[in-house]
Protein backbone atom coordinates (compact mmCIF):
# COMPACT_ATOMS: atom_id res chain seq x y z
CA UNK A 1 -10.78 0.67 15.46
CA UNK A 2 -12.69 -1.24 17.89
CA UNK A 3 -15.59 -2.90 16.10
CA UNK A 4 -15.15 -6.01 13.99
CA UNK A 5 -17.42 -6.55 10.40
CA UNK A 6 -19.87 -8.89 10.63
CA UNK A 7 -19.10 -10.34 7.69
CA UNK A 8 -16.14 -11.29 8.67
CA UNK A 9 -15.77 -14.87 8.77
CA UNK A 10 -11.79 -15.94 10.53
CA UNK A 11 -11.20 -19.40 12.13
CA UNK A 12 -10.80 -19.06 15.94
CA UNK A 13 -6.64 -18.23 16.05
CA UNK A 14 -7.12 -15.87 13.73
CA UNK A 15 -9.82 -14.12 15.15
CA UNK A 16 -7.62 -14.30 18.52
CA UNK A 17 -4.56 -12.69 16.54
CA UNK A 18 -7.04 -10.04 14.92
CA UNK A 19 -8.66 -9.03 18.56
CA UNK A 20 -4.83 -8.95 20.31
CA UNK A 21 -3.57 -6.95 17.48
CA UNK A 22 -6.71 -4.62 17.58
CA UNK A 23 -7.32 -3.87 21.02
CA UNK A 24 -3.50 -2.85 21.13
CA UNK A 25 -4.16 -0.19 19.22
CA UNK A 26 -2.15 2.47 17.93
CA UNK A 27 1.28 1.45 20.37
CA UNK A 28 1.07 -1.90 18.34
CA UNK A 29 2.22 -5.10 19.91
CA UNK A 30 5.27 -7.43 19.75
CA UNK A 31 5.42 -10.54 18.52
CA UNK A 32 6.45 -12.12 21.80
CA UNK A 33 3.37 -10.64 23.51
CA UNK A 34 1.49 -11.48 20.85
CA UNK A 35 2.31 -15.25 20.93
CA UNK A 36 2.48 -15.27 24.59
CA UNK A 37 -1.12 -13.85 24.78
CA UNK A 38 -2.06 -16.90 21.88
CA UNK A 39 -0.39 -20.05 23.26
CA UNK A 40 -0.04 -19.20 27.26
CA UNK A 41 -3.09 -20.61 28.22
CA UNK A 42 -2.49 -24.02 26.44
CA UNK A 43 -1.09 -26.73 28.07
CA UNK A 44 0.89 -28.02 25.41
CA UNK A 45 1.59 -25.01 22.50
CA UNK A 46 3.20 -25.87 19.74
CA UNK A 47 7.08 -26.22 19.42
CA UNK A 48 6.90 -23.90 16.26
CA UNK A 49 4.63 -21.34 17.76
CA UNK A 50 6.60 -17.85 16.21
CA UNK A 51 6.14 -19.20 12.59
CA UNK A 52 2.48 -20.46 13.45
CA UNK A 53 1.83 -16.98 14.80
CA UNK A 54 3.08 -15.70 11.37
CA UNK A 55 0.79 -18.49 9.56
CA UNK A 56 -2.10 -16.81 11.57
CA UNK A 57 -1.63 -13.10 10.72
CA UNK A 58 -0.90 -13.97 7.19
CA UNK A 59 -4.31 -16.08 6.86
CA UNK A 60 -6.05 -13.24 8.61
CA UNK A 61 -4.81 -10.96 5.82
CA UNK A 62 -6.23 -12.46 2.96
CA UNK A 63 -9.30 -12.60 4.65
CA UNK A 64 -9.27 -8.97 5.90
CA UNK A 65 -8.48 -8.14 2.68
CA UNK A 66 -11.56 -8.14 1.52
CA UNK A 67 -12.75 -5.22 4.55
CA UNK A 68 -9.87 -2.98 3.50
CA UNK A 69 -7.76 -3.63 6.11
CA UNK A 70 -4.57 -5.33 7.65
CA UNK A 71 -2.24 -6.75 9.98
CA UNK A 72 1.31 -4.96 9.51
CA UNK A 73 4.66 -4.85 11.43
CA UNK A 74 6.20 -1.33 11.71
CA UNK A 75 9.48 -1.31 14.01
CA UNK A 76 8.57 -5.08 14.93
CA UNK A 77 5.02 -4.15 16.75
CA UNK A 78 1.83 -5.35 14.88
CA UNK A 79 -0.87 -3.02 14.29
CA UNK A 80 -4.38 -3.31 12.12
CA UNK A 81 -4.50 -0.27 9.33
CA UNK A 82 -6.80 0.58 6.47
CA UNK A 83 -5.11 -1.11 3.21
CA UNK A 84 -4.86 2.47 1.42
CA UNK A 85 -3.19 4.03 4.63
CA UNK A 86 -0.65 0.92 4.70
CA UNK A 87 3.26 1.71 4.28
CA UNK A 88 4.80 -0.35 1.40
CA UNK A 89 6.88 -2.83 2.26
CA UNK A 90 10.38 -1.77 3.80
CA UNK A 91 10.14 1.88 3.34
CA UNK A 92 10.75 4.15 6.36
CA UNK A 93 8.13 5.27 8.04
CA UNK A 94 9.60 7.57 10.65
CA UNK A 95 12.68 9.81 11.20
CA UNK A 96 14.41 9.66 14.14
CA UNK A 97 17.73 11.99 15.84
CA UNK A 98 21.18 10.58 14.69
CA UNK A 99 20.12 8.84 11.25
CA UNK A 100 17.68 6.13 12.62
CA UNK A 101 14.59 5.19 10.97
CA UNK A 102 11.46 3.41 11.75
CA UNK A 103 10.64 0.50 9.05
CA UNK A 104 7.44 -0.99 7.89
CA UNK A 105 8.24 -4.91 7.48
């Protein structure tokens, strides 16, 4: 997905976090890239940056909401679906050798 709805109306972090997330595409990215890519630039980032990098995708949520899409975590790398292709919440979402599993958080 490469193209943004122009209704969409997200304060500028957010639209940062929706961009980052999006333009990683299907690999996903981590939340350390992801709040490196948000606060490196800044001279002084906040001291709580990992939980206001949460704050940020939650927000963005509730407003994507509304497009049918989302910002979800599956094996710790963030990645924007469609709501109805969306894992629920800790189920696996992959199979791999020797009894590991992938997890949607």
């Amino acid at each position: 997905m490469t193209t943004t709805p122009l209704e969409l109306v997200l304060t500028k972090k957010q639209l940062e976090v929706f961009s980052i997330v999006r333009d990683a595409g299907i690999m996903g990215i981590t939340i350390d890239r992801l709040e490196s890519k948000l606060y490196d630039h800044e001279l002084d980032p906040p001291l709580t940056a990992r939980n206001c990098t949460y704050v940020h995708i939650n927000l963005a949520n509730k407003k994507l909401a509304l497009f049918d899409l989302k910002i979800i975590a599956v094996s710790r790398r963030y990645i924007v679906v469609r709501l109805k292709d969306a894992p629920r919440p800790r189920t696996r979402v992959l199979r791999y050798r020797r009894d590991r599993h992938m997890w949607a958080i």
